[in-house]
Every structure is written in C-alpha cells, then in structure tokens.
PDB file of N, CA and C in Angstrom:
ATOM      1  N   UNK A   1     124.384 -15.260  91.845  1.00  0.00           N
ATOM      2  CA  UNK A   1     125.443 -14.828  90.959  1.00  0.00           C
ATOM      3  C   UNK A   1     126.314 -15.977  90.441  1.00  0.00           C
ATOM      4  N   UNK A   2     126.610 -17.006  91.443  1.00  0.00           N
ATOM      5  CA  UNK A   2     127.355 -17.928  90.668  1.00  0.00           C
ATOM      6  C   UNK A   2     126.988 -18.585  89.424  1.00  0.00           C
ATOM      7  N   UNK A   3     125.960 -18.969  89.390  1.00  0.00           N
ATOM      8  CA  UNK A   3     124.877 -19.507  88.044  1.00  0.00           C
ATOM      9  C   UNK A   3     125.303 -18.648  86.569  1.00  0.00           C
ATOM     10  N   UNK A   4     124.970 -17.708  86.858  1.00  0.00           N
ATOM     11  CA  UNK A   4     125.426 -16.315  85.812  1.00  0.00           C
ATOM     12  C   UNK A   4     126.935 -16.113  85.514  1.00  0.00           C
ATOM     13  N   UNK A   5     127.618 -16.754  86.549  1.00  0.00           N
ATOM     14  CA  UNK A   5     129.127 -16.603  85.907  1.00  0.00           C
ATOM     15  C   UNK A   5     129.304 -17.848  85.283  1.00  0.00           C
ATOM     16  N   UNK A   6     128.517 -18.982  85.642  1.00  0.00           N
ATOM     17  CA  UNK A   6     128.571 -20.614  84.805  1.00  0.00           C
ATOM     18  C   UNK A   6     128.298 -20.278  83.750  1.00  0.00           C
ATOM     19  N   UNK A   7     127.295 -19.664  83.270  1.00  0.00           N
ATOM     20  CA  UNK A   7     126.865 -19.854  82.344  1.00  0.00           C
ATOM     21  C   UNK A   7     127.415 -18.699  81.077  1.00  0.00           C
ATOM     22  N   UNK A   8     128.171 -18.081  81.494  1.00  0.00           N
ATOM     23  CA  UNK A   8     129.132 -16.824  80.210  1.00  0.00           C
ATOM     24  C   UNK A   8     130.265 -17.077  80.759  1.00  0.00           C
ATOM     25  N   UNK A   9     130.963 -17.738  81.725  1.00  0.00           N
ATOM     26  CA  UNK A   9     131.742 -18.254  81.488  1.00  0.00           C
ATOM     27  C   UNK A   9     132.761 -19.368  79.792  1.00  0.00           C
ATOM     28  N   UNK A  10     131.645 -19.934  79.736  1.00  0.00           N
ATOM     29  CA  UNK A  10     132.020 -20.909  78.721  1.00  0.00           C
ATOM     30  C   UNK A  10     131.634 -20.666  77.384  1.00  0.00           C
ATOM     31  N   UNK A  11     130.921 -19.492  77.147  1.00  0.00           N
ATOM     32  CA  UNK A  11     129.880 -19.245  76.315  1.00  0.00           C
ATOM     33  C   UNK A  11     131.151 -18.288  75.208  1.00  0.00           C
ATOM     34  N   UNK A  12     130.708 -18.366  73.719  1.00  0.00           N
ATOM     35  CA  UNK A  12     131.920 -17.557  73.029  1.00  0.00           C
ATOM     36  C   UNK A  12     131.438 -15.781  73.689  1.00  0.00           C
ATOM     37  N   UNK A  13     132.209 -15.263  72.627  1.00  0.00           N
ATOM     38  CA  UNK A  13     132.188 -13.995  73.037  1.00  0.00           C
ATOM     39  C   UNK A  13     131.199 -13.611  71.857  1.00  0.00           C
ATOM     40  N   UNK A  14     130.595 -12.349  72.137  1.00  0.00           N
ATOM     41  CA  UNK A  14     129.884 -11.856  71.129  1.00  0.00           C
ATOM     42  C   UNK A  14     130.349 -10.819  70.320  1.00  0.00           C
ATOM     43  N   UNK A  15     130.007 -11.127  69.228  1.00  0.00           N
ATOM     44  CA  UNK A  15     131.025 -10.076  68.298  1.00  0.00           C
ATOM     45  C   UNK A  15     130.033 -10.196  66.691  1.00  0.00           C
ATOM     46  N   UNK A  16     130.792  -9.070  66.007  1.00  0.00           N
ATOM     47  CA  UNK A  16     130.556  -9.239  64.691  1.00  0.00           C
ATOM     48  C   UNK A  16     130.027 -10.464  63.675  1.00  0.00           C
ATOM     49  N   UNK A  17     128.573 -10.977  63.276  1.00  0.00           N
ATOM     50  CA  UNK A  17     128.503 -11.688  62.827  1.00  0.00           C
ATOM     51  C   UNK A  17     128.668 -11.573  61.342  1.00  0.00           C
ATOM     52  N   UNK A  18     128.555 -12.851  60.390  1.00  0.00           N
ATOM     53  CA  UNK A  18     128.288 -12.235  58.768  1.00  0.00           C
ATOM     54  C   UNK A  18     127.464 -12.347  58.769  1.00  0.00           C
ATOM     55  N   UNK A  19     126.465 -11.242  57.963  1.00  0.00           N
ATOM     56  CA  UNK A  19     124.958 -11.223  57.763  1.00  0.00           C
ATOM     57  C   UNK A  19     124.558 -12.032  56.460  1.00  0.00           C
ATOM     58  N   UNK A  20     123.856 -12.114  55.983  1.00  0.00           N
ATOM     59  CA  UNK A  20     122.832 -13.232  55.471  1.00  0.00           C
ATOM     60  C   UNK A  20     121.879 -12.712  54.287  1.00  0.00           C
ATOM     61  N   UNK A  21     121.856 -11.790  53.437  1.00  0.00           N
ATOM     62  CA  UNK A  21     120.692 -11.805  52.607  1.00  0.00           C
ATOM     63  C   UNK A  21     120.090 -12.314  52.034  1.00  0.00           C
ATOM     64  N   UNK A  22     118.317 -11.877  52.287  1.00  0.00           N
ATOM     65  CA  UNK A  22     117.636 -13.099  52.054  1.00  0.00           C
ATOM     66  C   UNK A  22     117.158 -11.968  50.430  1.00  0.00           C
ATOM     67  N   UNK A  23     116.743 -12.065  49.568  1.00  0.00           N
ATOM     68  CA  UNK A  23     115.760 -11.005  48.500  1.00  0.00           C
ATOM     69  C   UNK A  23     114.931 -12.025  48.470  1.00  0.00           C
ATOM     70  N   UNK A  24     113.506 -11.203  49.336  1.00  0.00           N
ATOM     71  CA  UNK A  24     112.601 -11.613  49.145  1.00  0.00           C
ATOM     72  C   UNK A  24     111.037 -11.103  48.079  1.00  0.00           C
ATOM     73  N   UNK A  25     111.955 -10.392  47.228  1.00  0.00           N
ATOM     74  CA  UNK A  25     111.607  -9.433  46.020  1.00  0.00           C
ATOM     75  C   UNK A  25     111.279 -10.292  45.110  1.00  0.00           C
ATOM     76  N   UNK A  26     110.022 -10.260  44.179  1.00  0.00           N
ATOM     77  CA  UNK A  26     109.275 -11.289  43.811  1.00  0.00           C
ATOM     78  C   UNK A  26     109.648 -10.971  42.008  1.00  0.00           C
ATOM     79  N   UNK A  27     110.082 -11.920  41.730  1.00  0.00           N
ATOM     80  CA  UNK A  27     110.736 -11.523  40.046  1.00  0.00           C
ATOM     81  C   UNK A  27     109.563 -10.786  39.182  1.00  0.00           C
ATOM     82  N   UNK A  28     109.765  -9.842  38.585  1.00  0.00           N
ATOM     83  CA  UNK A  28     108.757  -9.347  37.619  1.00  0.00           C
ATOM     84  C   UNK A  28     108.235 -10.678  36.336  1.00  0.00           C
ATOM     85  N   UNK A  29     107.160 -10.475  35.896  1.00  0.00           N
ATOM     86  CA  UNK A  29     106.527 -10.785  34.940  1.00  0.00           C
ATOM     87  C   UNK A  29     106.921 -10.277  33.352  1.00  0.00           C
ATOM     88  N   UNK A  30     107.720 -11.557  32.323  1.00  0.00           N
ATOM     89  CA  UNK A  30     107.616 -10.591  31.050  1.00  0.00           C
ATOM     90  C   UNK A  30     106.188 -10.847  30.158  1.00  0.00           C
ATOM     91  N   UNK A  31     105.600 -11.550  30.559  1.00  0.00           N
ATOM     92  CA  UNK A  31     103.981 -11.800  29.787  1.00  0.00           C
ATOM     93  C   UNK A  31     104.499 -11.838  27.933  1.00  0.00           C
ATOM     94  N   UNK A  32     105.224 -12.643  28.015  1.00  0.00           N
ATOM     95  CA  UNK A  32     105.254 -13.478  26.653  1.00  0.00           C
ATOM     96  C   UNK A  32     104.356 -13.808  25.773  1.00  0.00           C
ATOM     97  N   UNK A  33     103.825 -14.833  26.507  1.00  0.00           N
ATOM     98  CA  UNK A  33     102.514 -15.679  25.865  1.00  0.00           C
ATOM     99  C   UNK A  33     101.495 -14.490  25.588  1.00  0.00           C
ATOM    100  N   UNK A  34     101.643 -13.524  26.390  1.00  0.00           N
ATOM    101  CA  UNK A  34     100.593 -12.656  26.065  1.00  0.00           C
ATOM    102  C   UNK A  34     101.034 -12.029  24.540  1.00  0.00           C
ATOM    103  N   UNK A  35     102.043 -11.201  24.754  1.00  0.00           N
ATOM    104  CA  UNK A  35     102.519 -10.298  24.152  1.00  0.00           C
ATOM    105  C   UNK A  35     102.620 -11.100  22.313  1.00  0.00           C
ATOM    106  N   UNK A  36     103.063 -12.573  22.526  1.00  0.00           N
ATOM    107  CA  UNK A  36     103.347 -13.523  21.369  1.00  0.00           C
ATOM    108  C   UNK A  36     101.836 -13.462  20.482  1.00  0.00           C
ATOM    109  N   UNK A  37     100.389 -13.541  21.440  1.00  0.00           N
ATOM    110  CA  UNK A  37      99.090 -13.872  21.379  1.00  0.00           C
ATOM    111  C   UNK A  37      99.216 -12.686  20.171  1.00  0.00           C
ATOM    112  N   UNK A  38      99.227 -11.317  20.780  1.00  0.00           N
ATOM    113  CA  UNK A  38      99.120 -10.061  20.570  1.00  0.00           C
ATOM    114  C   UNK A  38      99.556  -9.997  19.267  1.00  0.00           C
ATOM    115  N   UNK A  39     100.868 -10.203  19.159  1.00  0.00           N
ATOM    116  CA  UNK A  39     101.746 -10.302  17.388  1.00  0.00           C
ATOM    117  C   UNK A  39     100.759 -10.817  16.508  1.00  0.00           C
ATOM    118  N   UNK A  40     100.384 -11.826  17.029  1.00  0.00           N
ATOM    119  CA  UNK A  40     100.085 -13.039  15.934  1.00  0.00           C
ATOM    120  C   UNK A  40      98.500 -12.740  15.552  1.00  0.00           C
ATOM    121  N   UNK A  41      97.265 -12.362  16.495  1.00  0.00           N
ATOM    122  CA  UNK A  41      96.206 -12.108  16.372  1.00  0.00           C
ATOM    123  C   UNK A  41      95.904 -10.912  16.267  1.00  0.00           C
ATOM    124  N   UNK A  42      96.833  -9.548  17.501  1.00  0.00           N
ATOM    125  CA  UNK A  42      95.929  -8.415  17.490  1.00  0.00           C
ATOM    126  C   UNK A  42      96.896  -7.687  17.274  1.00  0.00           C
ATOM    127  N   UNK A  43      97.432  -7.699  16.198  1.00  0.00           N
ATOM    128  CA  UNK A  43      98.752  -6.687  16.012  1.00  0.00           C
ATOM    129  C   UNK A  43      98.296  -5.439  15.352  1.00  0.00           C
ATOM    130  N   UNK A  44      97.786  -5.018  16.119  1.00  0.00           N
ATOM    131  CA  UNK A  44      97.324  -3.338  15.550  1.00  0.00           C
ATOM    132  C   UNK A  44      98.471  -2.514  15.300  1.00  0.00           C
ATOM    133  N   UNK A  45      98.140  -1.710  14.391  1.00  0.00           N
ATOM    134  CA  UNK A  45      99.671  -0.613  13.944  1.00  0.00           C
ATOM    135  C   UNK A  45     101.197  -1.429  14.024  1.00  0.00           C
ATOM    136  N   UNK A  46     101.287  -2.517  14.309  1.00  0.00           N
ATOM    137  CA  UNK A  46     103.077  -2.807  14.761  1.00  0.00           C
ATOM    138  C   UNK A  46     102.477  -2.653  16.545  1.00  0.00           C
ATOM    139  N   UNK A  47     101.963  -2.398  17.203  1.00  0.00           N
ATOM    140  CA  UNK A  47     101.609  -2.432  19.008  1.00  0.00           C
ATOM    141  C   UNK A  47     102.296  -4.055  19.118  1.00  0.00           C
ATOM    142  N   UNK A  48     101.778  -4.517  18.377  1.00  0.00           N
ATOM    143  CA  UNK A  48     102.006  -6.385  19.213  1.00  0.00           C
ATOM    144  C   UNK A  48     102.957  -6.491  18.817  1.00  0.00           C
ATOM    145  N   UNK A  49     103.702  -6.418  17.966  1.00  0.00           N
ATOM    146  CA  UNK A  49     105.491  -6.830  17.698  1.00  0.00           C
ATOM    147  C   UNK A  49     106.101  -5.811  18.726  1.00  0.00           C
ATOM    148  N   UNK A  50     105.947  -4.534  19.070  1.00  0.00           N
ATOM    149  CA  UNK A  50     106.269  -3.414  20.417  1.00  0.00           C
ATOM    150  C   UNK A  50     106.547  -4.105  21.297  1.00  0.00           C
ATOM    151  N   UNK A  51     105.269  -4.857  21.554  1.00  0.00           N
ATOM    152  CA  UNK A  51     105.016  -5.579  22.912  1.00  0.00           C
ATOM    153  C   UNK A  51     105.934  -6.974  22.490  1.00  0.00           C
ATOM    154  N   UNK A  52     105.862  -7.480  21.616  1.00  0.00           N
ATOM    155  CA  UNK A  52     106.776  -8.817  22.033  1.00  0.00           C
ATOM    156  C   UNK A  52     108.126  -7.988  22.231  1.00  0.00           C
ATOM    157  N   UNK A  53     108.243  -7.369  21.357  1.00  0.00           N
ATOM    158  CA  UNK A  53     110.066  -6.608  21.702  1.00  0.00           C
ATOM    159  C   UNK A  53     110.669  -6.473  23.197  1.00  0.00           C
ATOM    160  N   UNK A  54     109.460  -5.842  23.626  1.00  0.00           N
ATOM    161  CA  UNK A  54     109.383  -5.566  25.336  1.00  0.00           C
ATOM    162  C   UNK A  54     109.430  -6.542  26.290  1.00  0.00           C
ATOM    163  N   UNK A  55     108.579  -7.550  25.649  1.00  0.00           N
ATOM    164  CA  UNK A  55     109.042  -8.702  26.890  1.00  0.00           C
ATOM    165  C   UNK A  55     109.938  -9.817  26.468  1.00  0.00           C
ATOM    166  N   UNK A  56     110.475  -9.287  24.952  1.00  0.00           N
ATOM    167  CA  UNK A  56     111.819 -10.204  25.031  1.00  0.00           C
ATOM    168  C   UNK A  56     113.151  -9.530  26.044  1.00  0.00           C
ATOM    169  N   UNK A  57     112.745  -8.120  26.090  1.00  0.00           N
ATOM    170  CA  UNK A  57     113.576  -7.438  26.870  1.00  0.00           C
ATOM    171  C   UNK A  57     113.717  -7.690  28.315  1.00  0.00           C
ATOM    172  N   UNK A  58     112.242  -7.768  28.473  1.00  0.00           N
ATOM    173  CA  UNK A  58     112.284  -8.043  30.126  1.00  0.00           C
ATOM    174  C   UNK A  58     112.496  -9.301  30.478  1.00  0.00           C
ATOM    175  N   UNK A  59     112.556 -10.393  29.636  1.00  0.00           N
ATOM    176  CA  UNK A  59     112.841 -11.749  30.339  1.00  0.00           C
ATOM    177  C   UNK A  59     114.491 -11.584  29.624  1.00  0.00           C
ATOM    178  N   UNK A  60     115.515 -11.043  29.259  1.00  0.00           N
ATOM    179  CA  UNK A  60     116.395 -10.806  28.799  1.00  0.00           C
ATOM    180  C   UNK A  60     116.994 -10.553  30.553  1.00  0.00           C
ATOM    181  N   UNK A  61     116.682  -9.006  30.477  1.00  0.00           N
ATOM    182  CA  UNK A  61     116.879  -8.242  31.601  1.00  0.00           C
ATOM    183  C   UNK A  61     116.548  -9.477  32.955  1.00  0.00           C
ATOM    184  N   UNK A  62     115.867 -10.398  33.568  1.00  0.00           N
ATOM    185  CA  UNK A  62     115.762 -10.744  34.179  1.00  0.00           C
ATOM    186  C   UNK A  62     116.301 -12.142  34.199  1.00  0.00           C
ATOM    187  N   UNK A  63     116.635 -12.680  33.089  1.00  0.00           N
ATOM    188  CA  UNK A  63     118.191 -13.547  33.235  1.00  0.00           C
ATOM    189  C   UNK A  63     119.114 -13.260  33.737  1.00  0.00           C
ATOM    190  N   UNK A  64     119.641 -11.806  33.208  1.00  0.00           N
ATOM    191  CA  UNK A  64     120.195 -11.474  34.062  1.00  0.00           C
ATOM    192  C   UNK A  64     120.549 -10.567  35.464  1.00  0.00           C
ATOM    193  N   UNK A  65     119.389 -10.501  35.919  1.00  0.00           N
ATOM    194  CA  UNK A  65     119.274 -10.407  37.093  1.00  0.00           C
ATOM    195  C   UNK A  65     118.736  -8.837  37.284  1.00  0.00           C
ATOM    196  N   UNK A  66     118.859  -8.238  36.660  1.00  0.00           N
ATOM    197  CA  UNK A  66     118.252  -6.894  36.466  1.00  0.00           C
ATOM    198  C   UNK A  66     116.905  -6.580  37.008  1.00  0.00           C
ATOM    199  N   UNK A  67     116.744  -6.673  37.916  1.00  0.00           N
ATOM    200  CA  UNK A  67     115.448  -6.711  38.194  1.00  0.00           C
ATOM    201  C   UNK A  67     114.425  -5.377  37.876  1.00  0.00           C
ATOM    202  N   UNK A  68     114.890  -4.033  38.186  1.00  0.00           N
ATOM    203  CA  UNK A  68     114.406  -2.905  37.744  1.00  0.00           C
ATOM    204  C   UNK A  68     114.213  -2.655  36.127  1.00  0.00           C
ATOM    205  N   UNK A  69     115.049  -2.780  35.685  1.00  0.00           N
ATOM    206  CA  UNK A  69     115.045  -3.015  33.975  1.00  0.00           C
ATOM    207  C   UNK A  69     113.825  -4.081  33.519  1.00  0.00           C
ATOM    208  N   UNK A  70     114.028  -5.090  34.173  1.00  0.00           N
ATOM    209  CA  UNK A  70     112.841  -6.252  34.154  1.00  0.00           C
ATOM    210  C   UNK A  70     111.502  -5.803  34.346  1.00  0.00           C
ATOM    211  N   UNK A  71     111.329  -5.467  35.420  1.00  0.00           N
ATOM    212  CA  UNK A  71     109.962  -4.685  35.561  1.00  0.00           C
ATOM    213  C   UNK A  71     109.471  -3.440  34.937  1.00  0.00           C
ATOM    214  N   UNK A  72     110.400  -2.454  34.516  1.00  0.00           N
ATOM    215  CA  UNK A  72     110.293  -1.512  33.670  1.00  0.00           C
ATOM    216  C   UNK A  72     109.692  -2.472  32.251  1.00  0.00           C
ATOM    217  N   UNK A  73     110.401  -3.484  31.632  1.00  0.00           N
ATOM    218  CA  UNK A  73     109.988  -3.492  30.324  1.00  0.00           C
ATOM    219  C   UNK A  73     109.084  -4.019  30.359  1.00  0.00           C
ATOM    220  N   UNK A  74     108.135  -4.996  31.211  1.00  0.00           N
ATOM    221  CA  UNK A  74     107.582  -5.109  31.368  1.00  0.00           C
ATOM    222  C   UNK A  74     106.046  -5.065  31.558  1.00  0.00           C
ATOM    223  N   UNK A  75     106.459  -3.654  32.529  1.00  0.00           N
ATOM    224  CA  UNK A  75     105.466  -2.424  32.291  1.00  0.00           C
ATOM    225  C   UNK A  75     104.215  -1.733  30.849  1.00  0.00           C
ATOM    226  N   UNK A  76     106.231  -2.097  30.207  1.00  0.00           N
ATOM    227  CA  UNK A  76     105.559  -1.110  28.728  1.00  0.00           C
ATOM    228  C   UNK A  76     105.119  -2.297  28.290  1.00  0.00           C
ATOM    229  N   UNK A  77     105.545  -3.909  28.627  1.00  0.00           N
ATOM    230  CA  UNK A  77     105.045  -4.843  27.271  1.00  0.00           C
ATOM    231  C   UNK A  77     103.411  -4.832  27.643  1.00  0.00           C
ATOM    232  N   UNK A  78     102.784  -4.263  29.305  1.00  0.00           N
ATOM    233  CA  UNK A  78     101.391  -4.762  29.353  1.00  0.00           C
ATOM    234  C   UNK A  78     100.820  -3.882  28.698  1.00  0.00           C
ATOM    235  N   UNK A  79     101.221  -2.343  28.647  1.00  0.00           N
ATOM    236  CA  UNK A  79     101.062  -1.892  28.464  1.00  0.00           C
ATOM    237  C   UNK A  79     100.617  -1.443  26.825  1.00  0.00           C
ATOM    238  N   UNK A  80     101.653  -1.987  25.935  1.00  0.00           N
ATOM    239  CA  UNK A  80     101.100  -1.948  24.531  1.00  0.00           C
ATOM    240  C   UNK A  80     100.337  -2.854  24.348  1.00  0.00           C
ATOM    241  N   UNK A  81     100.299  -4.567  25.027  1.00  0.00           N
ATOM    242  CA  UNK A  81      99.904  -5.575  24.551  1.00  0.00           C
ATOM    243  C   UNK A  81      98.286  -5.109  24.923  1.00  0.00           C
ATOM    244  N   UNK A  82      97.893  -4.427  25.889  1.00  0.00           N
ATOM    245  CA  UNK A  82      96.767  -4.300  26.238  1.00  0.00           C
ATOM    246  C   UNK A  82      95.934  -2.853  25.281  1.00  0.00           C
ATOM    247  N   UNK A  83      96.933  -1.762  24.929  1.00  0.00           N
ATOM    248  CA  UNK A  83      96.406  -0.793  23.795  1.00  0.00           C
ATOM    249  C   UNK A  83      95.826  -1.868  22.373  1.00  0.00           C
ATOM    250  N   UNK A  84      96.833  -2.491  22.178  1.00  0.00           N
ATOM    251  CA  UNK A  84      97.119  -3.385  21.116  1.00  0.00           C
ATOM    252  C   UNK A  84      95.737  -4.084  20.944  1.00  0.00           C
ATOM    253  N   UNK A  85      95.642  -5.031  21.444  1.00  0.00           N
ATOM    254  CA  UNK A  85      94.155  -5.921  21.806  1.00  0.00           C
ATOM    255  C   UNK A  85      93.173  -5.240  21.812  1.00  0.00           C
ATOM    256  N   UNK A  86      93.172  -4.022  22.888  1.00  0.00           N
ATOM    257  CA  UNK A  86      91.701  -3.362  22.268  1.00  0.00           C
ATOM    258  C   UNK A  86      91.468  -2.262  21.332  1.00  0.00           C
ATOM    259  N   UNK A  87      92.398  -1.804  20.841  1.00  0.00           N
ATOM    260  CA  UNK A  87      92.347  -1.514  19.757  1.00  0.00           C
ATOM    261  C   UNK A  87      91.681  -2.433  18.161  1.00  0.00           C
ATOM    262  N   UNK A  88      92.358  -3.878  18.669  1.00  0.00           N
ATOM    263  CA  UNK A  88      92.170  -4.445  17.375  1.00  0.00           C
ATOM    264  C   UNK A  88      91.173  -5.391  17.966  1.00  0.00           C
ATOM    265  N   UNK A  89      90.229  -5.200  18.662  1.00  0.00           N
ATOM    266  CA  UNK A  89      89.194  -5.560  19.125  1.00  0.00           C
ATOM    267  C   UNK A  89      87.922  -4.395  19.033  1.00  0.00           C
ATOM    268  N   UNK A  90      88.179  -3.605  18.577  1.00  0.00           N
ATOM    269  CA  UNK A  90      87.283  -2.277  18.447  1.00  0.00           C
ATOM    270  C   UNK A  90      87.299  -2.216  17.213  1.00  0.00           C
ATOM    271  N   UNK A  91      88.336  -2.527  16.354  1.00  0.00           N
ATOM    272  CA  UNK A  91      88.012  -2.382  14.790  1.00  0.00           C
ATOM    273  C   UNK A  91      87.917  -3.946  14.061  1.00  0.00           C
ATOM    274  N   UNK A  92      87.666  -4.695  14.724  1.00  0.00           N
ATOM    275  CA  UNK A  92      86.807  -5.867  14.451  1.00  0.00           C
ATOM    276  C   UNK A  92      85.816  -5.457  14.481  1.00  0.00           C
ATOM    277  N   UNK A  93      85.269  -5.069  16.153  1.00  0.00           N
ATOM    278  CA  UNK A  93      83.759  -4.882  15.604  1.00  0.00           C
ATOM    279  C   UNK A  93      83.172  -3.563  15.204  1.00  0.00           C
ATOM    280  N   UNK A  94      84.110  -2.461  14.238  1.00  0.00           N
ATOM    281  CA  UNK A  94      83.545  -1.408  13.964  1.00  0.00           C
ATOM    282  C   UNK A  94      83.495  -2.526  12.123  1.00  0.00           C
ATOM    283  N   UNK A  95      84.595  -3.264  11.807  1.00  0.00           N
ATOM    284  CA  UNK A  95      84.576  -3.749  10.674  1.00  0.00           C
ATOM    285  C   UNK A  95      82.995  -4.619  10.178  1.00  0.00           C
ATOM    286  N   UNK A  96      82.607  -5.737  11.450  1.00  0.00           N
ATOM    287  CA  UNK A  96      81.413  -6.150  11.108  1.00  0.00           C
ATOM    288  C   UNK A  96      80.378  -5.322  11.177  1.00  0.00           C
ATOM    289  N   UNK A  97      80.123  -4.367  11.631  1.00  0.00           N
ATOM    290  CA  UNK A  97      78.926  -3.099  11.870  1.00  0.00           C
ATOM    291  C   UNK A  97      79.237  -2.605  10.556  1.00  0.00           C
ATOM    292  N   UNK A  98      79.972  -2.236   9.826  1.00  0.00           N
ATOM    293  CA  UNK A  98      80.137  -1.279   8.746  1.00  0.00           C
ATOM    294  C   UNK A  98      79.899  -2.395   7.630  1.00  0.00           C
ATOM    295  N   UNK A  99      80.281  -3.927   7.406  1.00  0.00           N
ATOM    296  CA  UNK A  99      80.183  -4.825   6.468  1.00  0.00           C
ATOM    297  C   UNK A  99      78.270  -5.355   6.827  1.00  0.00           C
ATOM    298  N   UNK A 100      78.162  -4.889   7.738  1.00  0.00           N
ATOM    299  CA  UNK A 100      76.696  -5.896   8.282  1.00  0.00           C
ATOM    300  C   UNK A 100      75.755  -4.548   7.227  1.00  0.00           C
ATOM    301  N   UNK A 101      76.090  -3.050   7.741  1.00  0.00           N
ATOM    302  CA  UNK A 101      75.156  -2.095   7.162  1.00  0.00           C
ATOM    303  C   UNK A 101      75.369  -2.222   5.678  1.00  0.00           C
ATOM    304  N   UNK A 102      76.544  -2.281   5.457  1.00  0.00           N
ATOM    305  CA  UNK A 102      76.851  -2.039   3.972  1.00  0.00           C
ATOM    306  C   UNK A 102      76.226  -2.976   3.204  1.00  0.00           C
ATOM    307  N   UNK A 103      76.213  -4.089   3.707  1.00  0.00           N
ATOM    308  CA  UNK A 103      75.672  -5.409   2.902  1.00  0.00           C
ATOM    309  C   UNK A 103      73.812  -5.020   2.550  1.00  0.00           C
ATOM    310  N   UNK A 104      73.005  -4.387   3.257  1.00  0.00           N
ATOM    311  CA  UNK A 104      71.984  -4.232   3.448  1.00  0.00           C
ATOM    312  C   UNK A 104      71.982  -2.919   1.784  1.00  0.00           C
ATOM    313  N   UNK A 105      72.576  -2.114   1.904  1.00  0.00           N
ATOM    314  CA  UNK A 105      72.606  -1.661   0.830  1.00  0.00           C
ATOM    315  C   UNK A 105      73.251  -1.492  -0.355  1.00  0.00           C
ATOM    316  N   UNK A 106      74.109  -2.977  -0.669  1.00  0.00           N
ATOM    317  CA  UNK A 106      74.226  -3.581  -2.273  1.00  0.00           C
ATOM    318  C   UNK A 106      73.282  -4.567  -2.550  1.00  0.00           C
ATOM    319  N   UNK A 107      72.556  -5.280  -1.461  1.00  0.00           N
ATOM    320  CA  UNK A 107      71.842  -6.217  -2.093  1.00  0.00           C
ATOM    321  C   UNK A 107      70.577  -6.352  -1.601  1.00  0.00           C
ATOM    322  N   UNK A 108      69.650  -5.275  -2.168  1.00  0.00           N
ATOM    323  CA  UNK A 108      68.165  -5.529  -1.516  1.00  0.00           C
ATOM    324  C   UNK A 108      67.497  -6.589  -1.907  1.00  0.00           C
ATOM    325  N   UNK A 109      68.125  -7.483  -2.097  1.00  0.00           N
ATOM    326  CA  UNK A 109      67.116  -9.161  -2.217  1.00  0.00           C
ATOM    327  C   UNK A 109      66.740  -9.399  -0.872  1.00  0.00           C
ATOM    328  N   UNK A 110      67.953  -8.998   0.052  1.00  0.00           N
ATOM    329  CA  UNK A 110      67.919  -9.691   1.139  1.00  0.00           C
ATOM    330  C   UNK A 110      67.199  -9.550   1.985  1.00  0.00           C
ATOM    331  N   UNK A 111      66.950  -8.068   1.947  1.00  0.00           N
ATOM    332  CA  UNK A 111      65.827  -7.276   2.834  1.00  0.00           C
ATOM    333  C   UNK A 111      64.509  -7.308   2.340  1.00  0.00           C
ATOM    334  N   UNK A 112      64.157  -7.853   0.924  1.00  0.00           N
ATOM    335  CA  UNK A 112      62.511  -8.688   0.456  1.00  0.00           C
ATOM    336  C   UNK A 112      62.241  -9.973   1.239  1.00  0.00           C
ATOM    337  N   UNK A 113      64.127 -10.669   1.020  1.00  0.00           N
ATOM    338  CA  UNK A 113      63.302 -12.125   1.561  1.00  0.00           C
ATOM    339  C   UNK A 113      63.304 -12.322   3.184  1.00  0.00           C
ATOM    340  N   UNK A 114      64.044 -11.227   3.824  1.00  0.00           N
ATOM    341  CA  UNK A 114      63.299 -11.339   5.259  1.00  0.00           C
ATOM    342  C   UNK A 114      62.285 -10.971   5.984  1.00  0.00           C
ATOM    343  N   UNK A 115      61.828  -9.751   4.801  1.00  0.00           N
ATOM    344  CA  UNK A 115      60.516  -8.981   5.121  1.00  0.00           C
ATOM    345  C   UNK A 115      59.302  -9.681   4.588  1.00  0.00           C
TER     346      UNK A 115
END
C-alpha cells in the first residue's frame, strides 16, 4: 500500500479535460475538369454547362466549408456530366451511321468503284 499512496499522492487530480476534434471526413469532389471537358466537347442539350454550374457550386460550397452542400452538388455535377457525355457520345455515333448510309445513296460512283 505504501507504493500506491507514492504514487497519487503527487499525481494531479483527474477531472474534466478539453476535448479535441479531429474531422476525419474526407472533402467531397467538385470534378471540374470533368464537368469544364463536358461544356466544351459534350454539351448535349445545355447538360454540360448544368454540370459546370454544379461544380462551380460545390467547390463554392466547400470553400466554405459546407461540406453536405458540397457533396450534394456534386452528386448532381457527376451526375449530368456523365448523362451529358453519353448522350453526346451516342449521337456522334448515331450521326456517322446515318452520314456513312446516307452517303451510299447520293453517290453511287462509289459503290461501282469498290465493287
């Protein structure tokens, strides 16, 4: 017993500490570069200007610290940027299929001199 009174003897008292938060919550993504790609190449209907709108929002929102707002807009920017793209990736190639057939029947030279 004596040991045990040496040693809390001298020792503070225990009490109330201040706690410490750590956020170990991982910042959302506004996919810019994507969404910018999207405007400029696959801007189907207005979708890719949507989508840049959205992740000017979410890197807006996540300046200032908003983190739920951040990830929400986010959401929607993958979300159009990715309608967006394949959309205007489907009527690319419905455009060359329809220009490839069509061509075959304004100009039957073409189909003598490959046959």
């Amino acid at each position: 017993l004596p040991r045990e009174q040496d040693r809390t003897e001298g020792a503070p008292e225990a009490g109330p500490r201040p706690a410490t938060l750590v956020s170990l919550r991982r910042m959302p993504r506004d996919y810019l570069v994507w969404s910018l790609f999207t405007f400029f190449y696959g801007n189907f209907c207005c979708l890719g200007l949507a989508a840049l709108v959205f992740s000017i929002k979410s890197r807006d929102a996540k300046v200032l610290g908003d983190v739920e707002s951040a990830e929400e807009h986010g959401k929607t920017d993958r979300c159009l940027s990715v309608v967006a793209l394949a959309l205007a990736i489907v009527s690319m190639i419905v455009s060359i299929i329809v220009m490839a057939t069509s061509m075959d029947k304004r100009n039957p030279r073409l189909i003598d001199r490959a046959g």
